[in-house]
PDB file of N, CA and C in Angstrom:
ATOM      1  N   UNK A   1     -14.218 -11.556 -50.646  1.00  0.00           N
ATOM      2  CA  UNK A   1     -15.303 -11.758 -49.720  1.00  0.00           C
ATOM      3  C   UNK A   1     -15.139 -10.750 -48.597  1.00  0.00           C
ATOM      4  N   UNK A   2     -16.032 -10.103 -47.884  1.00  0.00           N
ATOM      5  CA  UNK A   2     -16.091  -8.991 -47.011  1.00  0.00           C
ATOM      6  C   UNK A   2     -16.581  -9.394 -45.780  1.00  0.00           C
ATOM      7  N   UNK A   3     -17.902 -10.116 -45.817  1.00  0.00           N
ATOM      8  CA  UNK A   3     -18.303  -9.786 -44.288  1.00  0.00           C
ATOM      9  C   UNK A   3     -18.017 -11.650 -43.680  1.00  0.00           C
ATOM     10  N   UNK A   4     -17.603 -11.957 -43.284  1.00  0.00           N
ATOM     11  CA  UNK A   4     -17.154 -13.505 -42.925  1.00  0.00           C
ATOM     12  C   UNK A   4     -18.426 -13.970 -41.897  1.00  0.00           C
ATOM     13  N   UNK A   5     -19.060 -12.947 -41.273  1.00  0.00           N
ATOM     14  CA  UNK A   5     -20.229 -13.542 -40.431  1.00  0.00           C
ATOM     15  C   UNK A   5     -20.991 -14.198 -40.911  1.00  0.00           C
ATOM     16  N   UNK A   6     -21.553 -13.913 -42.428  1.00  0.00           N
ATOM     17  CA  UNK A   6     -22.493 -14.068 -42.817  1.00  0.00           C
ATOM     18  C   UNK A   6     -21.864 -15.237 -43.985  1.00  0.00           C
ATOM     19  N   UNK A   7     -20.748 -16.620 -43.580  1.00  0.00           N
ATOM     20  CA  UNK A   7     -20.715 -16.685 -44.335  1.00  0.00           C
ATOM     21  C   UNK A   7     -19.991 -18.237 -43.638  1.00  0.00           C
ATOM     22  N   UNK A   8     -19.994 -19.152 -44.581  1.00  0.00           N
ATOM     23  CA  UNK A   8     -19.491 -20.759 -44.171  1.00  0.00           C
ATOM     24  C   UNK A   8     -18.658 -21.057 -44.870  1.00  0.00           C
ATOM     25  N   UNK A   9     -17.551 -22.002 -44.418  1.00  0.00           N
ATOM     26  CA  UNK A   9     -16.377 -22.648 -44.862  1.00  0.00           C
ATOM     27  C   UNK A   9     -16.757 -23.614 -44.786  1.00  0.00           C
ATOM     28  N   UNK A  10     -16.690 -24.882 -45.934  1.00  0.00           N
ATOM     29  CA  UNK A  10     -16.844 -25.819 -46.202  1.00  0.00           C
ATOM     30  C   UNK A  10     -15.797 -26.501 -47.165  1.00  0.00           C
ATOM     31  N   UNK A  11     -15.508 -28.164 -46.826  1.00  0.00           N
ATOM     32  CA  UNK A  11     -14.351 -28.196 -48.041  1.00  0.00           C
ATOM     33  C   UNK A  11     -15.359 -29.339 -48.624  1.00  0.00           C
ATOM     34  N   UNK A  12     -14.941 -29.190 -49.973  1.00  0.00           N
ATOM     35  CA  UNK A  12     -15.657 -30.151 -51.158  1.00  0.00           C
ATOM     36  C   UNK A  12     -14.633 -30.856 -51.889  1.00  0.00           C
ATOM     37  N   UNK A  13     -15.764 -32.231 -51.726  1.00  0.00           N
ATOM     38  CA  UNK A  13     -14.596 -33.315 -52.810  1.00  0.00           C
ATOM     39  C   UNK A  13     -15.611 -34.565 -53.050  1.00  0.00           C
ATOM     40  N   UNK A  14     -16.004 -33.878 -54.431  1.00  0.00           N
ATOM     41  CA  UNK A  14     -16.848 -34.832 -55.161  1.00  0.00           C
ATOM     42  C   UNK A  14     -16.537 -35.314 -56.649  1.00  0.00           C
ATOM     43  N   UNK A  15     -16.610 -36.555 -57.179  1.00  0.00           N
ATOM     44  CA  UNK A  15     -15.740 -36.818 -57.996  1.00  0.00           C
ATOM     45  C   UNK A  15     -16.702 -36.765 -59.485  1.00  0.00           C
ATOM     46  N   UNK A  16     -15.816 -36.799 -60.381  1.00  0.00           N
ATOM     47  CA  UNK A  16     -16.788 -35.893 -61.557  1.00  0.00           C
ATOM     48  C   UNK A  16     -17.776 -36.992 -62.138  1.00  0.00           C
ATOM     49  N   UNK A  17     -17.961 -38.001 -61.231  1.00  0.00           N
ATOM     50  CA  UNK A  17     -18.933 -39.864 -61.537  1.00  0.00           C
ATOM     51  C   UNK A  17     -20.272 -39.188 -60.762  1.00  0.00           C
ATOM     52  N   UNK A  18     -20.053 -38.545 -59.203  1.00  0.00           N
ATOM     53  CA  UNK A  18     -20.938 -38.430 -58.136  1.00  0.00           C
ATOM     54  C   UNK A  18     -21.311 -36.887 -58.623  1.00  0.00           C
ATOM     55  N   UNK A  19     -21.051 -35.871 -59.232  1.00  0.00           N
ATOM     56  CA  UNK A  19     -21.691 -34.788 -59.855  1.00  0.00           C
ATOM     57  C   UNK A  19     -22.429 -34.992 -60.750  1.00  0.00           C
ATOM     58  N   UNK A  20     -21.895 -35.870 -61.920  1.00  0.00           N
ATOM     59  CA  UNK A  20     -22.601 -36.481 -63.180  1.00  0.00           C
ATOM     60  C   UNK A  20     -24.472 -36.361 -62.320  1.00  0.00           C
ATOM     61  N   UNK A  21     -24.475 -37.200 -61.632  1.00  0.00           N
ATOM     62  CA  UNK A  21     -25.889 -37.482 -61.169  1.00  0.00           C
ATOM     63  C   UNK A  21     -26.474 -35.679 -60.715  1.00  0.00           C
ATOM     64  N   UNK A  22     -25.845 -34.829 -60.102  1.00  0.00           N
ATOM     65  CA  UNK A  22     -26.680 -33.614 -59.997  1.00  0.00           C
ATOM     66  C   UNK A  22     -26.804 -33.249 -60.589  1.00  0.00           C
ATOM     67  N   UNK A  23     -25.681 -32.750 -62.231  1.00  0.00           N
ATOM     68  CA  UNK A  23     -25.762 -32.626 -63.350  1.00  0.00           C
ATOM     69  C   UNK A  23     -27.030 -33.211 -64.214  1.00  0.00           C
ATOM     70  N   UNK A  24     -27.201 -34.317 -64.024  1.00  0.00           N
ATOM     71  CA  UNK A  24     -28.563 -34.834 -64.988  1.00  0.00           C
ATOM     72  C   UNK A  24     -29.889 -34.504 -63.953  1.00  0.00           C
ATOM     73  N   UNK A  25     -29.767 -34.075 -62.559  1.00  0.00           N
ATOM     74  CA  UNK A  25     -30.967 -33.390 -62.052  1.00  0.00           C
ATOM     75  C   UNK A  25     -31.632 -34.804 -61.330  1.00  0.00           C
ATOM     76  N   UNK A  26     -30.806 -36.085 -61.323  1.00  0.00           N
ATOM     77  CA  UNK A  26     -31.198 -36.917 -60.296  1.00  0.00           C
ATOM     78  C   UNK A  26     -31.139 -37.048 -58.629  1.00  0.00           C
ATOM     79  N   UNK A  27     -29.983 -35.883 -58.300  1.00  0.00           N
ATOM     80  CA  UNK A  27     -29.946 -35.549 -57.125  1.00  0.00           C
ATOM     81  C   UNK A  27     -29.618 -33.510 -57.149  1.00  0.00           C
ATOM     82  N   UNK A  28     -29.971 -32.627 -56.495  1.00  0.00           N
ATOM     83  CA  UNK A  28     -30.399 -31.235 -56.650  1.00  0.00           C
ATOM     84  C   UNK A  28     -29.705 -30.791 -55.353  1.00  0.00           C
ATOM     85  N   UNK A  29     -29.283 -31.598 -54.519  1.00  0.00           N
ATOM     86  CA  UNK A  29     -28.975 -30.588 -53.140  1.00  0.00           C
ATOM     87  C   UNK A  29     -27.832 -31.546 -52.812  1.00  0.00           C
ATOM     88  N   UNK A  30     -26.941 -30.386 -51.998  1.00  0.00           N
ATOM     89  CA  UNK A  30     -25.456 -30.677 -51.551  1.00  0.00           C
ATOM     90  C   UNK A  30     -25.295 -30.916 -50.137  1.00  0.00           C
ATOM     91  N   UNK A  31     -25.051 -31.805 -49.466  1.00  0.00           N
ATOM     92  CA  UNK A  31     -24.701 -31.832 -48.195  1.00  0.00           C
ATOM     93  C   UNK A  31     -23.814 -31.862 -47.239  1.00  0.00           C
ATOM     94  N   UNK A  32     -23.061 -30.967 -46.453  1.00  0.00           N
ATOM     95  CA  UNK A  32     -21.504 -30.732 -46.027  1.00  0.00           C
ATOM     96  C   UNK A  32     -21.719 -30.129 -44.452  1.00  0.00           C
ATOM     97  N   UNK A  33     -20.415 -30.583 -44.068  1.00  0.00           N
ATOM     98  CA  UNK A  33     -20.160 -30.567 -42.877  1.00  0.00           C
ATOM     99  C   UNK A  33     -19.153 -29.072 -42.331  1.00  0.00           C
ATOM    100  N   UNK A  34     -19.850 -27.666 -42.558  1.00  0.00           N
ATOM    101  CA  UNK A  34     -18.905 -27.131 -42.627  1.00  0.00           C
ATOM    102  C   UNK A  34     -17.766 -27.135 -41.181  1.00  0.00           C
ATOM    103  N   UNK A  35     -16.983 -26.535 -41.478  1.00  0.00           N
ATOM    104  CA  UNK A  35     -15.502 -26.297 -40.476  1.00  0.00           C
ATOM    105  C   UNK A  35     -16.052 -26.167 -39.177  1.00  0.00           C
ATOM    106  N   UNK A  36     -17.198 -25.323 -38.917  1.00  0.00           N
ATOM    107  CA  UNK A  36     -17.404 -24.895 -38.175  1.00  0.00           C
ATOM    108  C   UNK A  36     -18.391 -25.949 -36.832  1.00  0.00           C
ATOM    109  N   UNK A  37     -18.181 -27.245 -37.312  1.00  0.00           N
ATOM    110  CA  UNK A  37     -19.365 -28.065 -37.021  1.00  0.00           C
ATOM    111  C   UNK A  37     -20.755 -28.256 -37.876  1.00  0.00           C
ATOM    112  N   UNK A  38     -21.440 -27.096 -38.413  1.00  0.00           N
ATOM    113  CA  UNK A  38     -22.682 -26.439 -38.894  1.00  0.00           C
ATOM    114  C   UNK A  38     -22.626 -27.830 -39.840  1.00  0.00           C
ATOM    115  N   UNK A  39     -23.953 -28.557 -39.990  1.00  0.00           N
ATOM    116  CA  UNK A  39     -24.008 -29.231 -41.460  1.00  0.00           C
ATOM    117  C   UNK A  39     -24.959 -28.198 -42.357  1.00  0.00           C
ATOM    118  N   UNK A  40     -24.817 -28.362 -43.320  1.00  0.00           N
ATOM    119  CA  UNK A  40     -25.205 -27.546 -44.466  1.00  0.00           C
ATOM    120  C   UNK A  40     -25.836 -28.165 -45.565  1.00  0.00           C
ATOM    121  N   UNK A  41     -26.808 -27.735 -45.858  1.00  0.00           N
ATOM    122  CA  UNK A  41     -27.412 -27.841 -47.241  1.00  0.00           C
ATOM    123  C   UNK A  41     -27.748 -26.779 -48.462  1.00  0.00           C
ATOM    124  N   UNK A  42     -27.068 -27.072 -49.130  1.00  0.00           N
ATOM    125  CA  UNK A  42     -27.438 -26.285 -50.463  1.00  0.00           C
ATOM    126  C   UNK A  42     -27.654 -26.519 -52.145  1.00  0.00           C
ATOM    127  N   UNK A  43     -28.570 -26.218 -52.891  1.00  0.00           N
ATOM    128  CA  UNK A  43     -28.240 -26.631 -54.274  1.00  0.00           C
ATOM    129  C   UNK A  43     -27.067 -26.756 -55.216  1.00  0.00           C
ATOM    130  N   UNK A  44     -26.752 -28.084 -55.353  1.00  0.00           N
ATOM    131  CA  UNK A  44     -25.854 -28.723 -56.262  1.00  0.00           C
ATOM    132  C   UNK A  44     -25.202 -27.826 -57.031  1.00  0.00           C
ATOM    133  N   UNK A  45     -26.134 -26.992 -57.733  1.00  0.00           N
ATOM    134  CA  UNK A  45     -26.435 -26.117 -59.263  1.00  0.00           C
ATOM    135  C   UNK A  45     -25.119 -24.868 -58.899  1.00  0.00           C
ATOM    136  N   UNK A  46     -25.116 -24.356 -57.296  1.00  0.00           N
ATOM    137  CA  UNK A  46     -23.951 -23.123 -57.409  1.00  0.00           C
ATOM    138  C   UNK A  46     -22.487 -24.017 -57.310  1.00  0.00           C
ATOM    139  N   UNK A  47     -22.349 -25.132 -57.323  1.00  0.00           N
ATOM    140  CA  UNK A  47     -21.107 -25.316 -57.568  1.00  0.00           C
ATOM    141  C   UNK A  47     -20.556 -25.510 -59.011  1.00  0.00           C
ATOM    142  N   UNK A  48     -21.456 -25.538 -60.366  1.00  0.00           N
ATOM    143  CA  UNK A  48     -21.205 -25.746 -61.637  1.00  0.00           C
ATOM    144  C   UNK A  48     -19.898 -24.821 -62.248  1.00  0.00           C
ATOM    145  N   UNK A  49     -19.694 -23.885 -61.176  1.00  0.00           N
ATOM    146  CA  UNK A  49     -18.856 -22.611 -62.224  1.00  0.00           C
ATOM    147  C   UNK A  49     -16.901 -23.321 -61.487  1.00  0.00           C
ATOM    148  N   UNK A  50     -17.405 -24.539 -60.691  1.00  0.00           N
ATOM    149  CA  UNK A  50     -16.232 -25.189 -60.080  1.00  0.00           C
ATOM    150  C   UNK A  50     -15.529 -26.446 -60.445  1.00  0.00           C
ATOM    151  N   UNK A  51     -16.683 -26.837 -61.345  1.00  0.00           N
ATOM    152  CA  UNK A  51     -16.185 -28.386 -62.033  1.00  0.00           C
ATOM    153  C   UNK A  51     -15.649 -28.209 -63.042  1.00  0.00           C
ATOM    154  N   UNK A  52     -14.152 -29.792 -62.544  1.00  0.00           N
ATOM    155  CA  UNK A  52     -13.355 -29.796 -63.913  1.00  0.00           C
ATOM    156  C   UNK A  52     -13.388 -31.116 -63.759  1.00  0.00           C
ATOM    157  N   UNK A  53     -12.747 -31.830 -65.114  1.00  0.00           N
ATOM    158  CA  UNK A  53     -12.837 -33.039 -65.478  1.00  0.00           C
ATOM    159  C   UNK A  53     -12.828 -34.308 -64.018  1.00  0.00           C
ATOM    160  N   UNK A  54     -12.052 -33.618 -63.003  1.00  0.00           N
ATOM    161  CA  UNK A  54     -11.740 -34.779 -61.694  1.00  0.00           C
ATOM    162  C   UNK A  54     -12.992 -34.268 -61.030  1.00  0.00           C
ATOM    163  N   UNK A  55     -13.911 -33.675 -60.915  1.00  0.00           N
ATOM    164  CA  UNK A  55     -14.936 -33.715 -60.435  1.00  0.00           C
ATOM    165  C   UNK A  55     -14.636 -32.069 -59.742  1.00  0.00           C
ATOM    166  N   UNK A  56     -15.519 -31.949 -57.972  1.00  0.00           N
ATOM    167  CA  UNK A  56     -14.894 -30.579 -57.663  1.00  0.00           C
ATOM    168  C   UNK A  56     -14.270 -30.713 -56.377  1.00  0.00           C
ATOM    169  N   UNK A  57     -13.142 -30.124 -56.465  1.00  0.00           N
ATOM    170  CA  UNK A  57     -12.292 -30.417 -55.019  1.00  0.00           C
ATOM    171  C   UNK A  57     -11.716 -28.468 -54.767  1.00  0.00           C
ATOM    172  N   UNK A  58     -12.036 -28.707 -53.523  1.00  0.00           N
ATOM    173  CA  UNK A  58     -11.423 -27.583 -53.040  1.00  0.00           C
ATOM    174  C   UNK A  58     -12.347 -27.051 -51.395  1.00  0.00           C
ATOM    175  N   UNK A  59     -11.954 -25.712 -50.908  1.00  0.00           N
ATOM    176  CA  UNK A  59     -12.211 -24.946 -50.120  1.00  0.00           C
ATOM    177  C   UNK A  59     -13.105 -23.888 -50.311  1.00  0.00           C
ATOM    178  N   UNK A  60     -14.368 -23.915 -50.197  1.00  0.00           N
ATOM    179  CA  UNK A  60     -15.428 -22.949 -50.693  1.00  0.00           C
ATOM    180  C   UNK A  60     -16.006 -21.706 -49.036  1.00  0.00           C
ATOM    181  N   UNK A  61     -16.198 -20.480 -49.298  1.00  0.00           N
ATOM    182  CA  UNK A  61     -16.825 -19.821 -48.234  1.00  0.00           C
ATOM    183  C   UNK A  61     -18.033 -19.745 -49.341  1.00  0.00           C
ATOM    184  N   UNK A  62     -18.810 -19.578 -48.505  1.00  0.00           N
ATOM    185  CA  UNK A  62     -20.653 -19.878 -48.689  1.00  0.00           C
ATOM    186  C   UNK A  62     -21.156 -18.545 -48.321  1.00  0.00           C
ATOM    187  N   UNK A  63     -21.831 -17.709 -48.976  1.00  0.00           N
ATOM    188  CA  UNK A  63     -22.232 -16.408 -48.493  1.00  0.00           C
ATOM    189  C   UNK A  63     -23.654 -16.696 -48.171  1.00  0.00           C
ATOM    190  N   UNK A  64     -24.261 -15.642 -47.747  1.00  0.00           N
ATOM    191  CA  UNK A  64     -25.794 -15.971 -47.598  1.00  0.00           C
ATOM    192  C   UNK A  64     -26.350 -14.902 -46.782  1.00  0.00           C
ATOM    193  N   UNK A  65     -27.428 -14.327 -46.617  1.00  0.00           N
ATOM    194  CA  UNK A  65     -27.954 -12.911 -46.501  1.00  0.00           C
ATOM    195  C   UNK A  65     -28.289 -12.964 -45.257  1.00  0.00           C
ATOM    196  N   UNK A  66     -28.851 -11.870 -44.598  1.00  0.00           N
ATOM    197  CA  UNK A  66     -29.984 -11.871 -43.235  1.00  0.00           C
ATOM    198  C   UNK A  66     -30.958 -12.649 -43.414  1.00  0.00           C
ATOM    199  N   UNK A  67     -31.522 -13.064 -44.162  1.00  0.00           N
ATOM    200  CA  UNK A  67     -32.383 -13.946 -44.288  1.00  0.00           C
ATOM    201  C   UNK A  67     -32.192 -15.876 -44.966  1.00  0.00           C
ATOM    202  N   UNK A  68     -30.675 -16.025 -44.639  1.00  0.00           N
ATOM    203  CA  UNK A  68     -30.274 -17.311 -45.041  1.00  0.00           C
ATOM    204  C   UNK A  68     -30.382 -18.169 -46.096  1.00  0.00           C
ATOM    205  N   UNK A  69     -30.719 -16.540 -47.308  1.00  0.00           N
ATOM    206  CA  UNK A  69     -30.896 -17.025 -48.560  1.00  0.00           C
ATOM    207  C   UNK A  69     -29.201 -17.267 -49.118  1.00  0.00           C
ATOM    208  N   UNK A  70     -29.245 -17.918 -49.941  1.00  0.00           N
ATOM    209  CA  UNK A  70     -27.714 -18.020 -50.781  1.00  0.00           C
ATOM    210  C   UNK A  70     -27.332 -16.897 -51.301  1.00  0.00           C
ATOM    211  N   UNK A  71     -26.203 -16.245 -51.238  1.00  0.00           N
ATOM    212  CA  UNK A  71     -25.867 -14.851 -51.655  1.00  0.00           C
ATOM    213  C   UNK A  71     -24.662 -14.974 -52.750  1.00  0.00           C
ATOM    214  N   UNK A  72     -23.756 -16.048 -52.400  1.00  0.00           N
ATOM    215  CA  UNK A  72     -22.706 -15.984 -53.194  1.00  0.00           C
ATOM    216  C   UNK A  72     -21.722 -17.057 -52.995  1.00  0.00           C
ATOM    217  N   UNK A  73     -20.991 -17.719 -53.191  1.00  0.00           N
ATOM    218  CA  UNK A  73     -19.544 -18.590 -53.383  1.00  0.00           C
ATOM    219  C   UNK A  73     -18.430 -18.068 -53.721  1.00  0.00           C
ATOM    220  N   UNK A  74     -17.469 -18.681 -52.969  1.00  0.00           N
ATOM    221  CA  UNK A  74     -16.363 -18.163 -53.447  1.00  0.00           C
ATOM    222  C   UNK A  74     -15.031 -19.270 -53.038  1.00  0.00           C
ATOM    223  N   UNK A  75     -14.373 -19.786 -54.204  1.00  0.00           N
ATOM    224  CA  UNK A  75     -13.115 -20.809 -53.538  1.00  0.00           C
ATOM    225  C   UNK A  75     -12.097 -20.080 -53.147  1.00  0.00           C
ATOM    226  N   UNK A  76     -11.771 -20.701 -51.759  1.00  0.00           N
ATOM    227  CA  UNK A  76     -10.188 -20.318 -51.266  1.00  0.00           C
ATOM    228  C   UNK A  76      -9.536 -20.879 -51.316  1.00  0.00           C
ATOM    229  N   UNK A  77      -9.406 -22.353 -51.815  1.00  0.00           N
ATOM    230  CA  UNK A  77      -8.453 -23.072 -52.171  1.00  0.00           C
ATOM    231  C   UNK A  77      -8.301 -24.403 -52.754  1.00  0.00           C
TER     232      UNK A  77
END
């Protein structure tokens, strides 16, 4: 990851029962409190490349453009 301005720390811990439901498209958007205070919303759908059988746990930076579109993910831990 390069430019950190343009970009949010958030930690995730959702269990692979409470994904199941974004997975079948009954719930579509993610809601988190990043580090920074900031609450955040984003689609469910960019965390798929993060789930394993216990659901998804970890430390994600959140990229996102000049225009506060979603740009990219990335786990740090």
């Amino acid at each position: 990851m390069e430019d950190r301005s343009n970009s949010i720390i958030v930690d995730i811990l959702i269990s692979a029962e409470d994904y199941l439901q974004h997975y079948q498209g009954s719930v579509s958007q993610v809601s988190a409190l990043a580090r920074d205070g900031r609450r955040v919303r984003f689609p469910s759908r960019i965390l798929q490349p993060f789930v394993s059988k216990e659901g998804i746990h970890g430390t994600f930076a959140i990229q996102f453009d000049e225009h506060h579109k979603f740009a990219g993910i990335e786990k740090i831990s």
